[in-house]
N, C-alpha and C. Protein backbone atom coordinates (compact mmCIF):
# COMPACT_ATOMS: atom_id res chain seq x y z
N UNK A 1 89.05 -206.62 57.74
CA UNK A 1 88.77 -205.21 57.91
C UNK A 1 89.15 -204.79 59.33
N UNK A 2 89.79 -203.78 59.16
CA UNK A 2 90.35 -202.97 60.88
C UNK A 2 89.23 -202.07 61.02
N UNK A 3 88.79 -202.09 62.31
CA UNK A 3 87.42 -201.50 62.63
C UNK A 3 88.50 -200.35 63.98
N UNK A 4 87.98 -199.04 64.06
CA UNK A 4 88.95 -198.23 64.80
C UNK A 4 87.43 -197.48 65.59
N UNK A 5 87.93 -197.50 66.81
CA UNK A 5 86.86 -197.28 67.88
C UNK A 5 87.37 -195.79 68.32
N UNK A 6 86.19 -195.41 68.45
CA UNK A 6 85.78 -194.13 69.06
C UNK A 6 85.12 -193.61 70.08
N UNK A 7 85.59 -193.09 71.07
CA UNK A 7 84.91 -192.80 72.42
C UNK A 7 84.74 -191.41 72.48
N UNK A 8 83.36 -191.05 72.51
CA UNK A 8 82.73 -190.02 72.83
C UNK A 8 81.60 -189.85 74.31
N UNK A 9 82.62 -189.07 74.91
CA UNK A 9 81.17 -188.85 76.48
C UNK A 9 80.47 -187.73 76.64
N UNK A 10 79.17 -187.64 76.74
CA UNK A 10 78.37 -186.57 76.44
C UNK A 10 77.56 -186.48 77.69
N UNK A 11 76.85 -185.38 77.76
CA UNK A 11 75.86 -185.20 78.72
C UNK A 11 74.39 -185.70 78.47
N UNK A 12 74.35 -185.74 77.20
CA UNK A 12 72.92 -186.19 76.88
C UNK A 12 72.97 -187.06 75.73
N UNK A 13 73.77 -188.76 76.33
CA UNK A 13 74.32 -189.70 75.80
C UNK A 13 73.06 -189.81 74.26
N UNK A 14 71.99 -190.36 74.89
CA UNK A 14 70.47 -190.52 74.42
C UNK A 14 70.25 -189.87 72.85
N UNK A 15 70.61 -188.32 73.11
CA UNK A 15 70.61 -187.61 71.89
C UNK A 15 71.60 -187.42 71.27
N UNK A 16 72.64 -187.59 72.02
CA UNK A 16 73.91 -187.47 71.05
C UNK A 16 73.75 -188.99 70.21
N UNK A 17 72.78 -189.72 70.49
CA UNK A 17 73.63 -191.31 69.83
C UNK A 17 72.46 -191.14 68.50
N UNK A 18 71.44 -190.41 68.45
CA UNK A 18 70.14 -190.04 67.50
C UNK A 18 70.75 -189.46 66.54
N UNK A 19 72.17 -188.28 66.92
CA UNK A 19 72.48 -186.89 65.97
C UNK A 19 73.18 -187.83 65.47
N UNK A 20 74.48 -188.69 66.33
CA UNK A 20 75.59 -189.33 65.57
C UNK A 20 74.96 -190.08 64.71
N UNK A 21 74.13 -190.84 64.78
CA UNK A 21 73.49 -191.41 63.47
C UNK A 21 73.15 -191.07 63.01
N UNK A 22 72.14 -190.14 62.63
CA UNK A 22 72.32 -189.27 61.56
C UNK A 22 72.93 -188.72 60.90
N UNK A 23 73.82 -188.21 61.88
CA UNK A 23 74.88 -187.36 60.84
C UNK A 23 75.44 -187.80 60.07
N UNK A 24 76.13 -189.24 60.64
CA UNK A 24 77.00 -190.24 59.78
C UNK A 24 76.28 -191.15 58.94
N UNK A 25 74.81 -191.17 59.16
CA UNK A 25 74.42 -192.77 58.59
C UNK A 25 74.57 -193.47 59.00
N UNK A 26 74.45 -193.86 60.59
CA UNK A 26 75.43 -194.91 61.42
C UNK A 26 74.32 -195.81 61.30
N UNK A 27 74.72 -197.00 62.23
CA UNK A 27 73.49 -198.62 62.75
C UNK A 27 74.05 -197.96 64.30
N UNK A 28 72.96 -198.18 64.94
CA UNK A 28 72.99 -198.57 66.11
C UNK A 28 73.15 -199.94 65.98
N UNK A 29 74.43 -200.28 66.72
CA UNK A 29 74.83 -202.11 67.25
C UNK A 29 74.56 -202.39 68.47
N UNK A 30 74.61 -201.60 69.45
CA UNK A 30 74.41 -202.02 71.01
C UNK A 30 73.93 -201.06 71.76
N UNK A 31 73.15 -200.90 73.07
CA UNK A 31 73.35 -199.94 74.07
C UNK A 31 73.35 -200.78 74.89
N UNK A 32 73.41 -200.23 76.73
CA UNK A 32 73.29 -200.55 77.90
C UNK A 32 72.76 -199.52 78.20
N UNK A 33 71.83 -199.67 79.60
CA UNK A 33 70.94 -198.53 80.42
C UNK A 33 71.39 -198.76 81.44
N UNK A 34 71.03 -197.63 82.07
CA UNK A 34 71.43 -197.83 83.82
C UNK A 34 69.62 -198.22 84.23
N UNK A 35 69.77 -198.85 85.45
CA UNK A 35 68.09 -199.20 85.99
C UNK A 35 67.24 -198.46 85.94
N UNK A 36 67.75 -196.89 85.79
CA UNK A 36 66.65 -196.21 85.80
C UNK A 36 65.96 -195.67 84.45
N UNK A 37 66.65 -196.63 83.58
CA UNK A 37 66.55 -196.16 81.63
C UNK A 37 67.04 -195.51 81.33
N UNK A 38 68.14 -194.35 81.51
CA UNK A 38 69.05 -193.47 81.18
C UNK A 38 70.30 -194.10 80.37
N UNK A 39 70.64 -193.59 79.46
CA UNK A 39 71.66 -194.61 78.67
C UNK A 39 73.13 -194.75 78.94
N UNK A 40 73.39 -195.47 79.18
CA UNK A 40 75.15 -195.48 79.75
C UNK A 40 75.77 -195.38 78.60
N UNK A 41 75.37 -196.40 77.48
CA UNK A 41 75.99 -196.87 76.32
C UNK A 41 75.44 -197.34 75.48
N UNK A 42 76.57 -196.42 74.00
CA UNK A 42 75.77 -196.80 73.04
C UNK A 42 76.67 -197.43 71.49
N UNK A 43 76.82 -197.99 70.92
CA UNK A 43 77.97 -197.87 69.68
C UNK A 43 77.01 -197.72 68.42
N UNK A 44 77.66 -197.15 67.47
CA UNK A 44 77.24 -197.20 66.62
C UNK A 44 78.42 -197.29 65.34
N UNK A 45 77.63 -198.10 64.43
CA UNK A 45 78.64 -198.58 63.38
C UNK A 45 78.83 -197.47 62.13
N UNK A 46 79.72 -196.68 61.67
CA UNK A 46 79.75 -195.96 60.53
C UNK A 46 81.38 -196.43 59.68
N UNK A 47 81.14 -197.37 58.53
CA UNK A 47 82.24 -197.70 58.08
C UNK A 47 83.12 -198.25 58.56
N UNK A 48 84.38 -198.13 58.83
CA UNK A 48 85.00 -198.81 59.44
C UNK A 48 85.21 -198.39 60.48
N UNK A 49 84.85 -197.54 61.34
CA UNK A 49 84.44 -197.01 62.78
C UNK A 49 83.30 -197.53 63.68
N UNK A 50 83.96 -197.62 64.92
CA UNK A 50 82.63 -198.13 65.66
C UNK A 50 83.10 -196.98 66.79
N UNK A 51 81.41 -195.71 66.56
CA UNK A 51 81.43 -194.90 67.74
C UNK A 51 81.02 -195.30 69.24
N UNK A 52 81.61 -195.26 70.04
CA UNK A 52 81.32 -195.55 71.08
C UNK A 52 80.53 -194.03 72.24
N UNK A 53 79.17 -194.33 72.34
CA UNK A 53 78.62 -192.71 72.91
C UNK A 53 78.32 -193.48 74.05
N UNK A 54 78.73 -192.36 75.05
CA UNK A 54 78.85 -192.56 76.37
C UNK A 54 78.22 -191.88 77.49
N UNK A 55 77.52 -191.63 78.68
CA UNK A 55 77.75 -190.51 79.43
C UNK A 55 78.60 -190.88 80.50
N UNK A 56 79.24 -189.50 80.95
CA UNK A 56 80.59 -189.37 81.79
C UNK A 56 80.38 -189.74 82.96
N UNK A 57 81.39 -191.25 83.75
CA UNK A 57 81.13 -191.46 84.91
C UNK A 57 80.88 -190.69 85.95
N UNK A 58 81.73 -189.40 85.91
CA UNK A 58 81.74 -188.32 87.34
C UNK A 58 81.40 -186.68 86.47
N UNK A 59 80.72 -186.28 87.56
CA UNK A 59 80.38 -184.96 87.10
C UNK A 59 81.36 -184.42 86.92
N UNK A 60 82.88 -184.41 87.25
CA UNK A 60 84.06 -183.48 86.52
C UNK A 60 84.23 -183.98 85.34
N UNK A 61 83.91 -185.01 84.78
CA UNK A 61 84.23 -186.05 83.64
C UNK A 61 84.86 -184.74 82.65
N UNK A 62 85.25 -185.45 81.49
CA UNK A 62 85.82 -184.67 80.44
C UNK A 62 84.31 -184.47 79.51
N UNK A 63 83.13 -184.14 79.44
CA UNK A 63 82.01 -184.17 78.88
C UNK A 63 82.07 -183.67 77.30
N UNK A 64 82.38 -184.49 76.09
CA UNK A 64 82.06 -183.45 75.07
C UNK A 64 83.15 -182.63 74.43
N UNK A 65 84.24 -182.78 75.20
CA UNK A 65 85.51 -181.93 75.29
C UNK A 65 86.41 -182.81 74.45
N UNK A 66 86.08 -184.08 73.90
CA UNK A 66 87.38 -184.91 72.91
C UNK A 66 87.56 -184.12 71.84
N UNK A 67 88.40 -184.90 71.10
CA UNK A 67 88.85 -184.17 69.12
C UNK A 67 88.74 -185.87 68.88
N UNK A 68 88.45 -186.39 67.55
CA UNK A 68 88.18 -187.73 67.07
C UNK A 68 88.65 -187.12 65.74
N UNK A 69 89.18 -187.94 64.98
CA UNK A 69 89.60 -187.91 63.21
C UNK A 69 88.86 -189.34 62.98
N UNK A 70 87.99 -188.57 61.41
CA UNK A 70 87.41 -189.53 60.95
C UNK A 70 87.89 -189.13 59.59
N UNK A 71 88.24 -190.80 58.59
CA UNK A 71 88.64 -190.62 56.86
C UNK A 71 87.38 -191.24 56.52
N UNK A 72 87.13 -190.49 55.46
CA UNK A 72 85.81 -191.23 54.61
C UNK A 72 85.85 -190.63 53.25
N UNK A 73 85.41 -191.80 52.29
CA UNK A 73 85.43 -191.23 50.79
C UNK A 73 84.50 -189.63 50.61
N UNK A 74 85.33 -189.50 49.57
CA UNK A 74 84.68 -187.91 48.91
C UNK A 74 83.50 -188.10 48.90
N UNK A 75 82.27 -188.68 48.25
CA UNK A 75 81.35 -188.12 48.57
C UNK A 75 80.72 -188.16 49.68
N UNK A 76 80.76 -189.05 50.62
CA UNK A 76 80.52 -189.64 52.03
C UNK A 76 80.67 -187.97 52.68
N UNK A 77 82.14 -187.95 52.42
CA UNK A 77 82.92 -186.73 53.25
C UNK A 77 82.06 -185.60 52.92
N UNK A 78 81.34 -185.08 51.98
CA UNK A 78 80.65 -184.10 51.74
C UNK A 78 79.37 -184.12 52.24
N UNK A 79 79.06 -185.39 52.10
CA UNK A 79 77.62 -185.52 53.04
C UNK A 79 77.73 -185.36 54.38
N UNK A 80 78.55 -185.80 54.73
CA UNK A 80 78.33 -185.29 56.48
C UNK A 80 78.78 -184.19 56.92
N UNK A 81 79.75 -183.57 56.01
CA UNK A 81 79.87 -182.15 56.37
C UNK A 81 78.18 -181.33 55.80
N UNK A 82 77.41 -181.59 55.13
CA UNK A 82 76.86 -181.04 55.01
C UNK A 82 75.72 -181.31 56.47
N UNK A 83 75.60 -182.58 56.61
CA UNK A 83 74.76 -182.78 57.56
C UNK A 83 75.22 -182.12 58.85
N UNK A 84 76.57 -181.87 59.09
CA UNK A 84 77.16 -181.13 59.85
C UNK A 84 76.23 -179.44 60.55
N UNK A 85 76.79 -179.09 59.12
CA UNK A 85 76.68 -177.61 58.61
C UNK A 85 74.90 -177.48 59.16
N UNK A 86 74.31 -178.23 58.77
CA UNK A 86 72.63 -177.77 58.50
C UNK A 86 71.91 -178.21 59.69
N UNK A 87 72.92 -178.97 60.71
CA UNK A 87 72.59 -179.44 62.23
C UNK A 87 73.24 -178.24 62.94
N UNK A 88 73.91 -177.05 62.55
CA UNK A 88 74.09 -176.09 63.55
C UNK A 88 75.49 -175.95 64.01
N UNK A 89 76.72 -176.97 63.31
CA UNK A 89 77.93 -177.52 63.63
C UNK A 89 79.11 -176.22 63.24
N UNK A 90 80.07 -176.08 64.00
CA UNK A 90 80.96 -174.68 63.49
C UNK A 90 81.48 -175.60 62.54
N UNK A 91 81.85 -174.98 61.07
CA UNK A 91 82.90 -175.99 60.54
C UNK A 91 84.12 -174.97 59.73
N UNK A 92 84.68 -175.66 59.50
CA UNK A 92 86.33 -174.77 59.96
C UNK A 92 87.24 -175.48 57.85
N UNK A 93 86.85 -175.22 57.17
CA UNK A 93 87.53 -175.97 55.87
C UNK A 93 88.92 -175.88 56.36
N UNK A 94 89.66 -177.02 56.27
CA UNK A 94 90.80 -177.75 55.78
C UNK A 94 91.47 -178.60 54.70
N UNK A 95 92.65 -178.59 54.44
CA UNK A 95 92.70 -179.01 53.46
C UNK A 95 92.38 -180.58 53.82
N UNK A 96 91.85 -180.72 52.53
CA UNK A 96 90.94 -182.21 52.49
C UNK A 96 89.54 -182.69 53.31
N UNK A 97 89.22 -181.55 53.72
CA UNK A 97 87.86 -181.84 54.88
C UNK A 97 87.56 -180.83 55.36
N UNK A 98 87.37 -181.11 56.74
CA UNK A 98 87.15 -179.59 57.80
C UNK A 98 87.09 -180.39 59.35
N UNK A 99 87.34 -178.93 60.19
CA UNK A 99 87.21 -179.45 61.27
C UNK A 99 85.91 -178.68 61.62
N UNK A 100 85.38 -179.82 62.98
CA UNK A 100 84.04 -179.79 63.06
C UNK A 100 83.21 -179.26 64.44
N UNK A 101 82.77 -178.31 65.39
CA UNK A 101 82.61 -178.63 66.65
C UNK A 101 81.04 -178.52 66.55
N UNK A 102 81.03 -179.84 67.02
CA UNK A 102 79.47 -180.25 67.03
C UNK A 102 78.20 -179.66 68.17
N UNK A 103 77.64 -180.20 68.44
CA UNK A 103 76.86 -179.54 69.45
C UNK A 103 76.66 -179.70 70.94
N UNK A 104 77.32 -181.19 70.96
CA UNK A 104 77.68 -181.57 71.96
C UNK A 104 78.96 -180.67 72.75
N UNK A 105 79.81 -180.40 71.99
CA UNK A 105 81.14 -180.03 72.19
C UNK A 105 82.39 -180.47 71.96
N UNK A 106 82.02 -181.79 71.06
CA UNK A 106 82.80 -182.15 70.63
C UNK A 106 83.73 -182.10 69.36
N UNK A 107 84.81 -182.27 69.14
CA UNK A 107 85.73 -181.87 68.10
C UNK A 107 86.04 -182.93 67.20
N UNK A 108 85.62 -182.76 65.84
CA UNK A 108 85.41 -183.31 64.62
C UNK A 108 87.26 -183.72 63.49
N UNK A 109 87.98 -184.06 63.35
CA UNK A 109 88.15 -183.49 62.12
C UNK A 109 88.22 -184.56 61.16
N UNK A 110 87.11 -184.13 60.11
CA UNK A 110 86.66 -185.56 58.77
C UNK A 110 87.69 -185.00 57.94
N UNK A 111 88.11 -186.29 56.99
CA UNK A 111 89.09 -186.00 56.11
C UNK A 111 88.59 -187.27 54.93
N UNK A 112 89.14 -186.80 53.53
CA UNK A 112 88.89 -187.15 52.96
C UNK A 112 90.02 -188.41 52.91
N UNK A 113 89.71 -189.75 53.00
CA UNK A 113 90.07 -191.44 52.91
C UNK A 113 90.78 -190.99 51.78
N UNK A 114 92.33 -192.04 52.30
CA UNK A 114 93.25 -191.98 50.83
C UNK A 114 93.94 -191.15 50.28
């Protein structure tokens, strides 16, 4: 299995790594903290993706500002657009999916696998 990694840097690593699992159904597999318990890092496993949630080394960092493509079967794909939708997410229909801007600020676009 090819596992395809994803890097997302956020401002509020902590909660973004709570929503991404949810949204997707993910496992948390790992974090790291900085000494003061604040989360540097986090992955989480959804299918054959491993998200990688981050917060941004420098305050100019790119925060939130990526685009990521994710494929996932039809009904999968409907579930997280819905979980999308009902978490507050703009979503944009395309053919085969939609694109997504989450709350973080980050840019979605799920497509339907295959």
């Amino acid at each position: 299995m090819t596992v395809t990694e994803i890097e997302v840097q956020v401002e509020d690593a902590d909660a973004a790594v709570r929503f991404y699992t949810a949204i997707f159904a993910g496992v948390e597999s790992g974090r790291e903290c900085l000494c003061d318990g604040r989360l540097l890092h986090a992955d989480i496993e959804i299918g054959d993706y491993l998200l990688s949630v981050g917060t941004p080394w420098s305050p100019a960092g790119p925060a939130g500002r990526g685009h990521s493509e994710v494929r996932l079967p039809g009904d999968e794909l409907e579930r997280v657009l819905r979980r999308f939708a009902e978490a507050g997410a703009q979503l944009e229909r395309i053919d085969g999916g939609a694109e997504v801007g989450d709350i973080f600020g980050h840019r979605w676009r799920i497509v339907r696998a295959g």
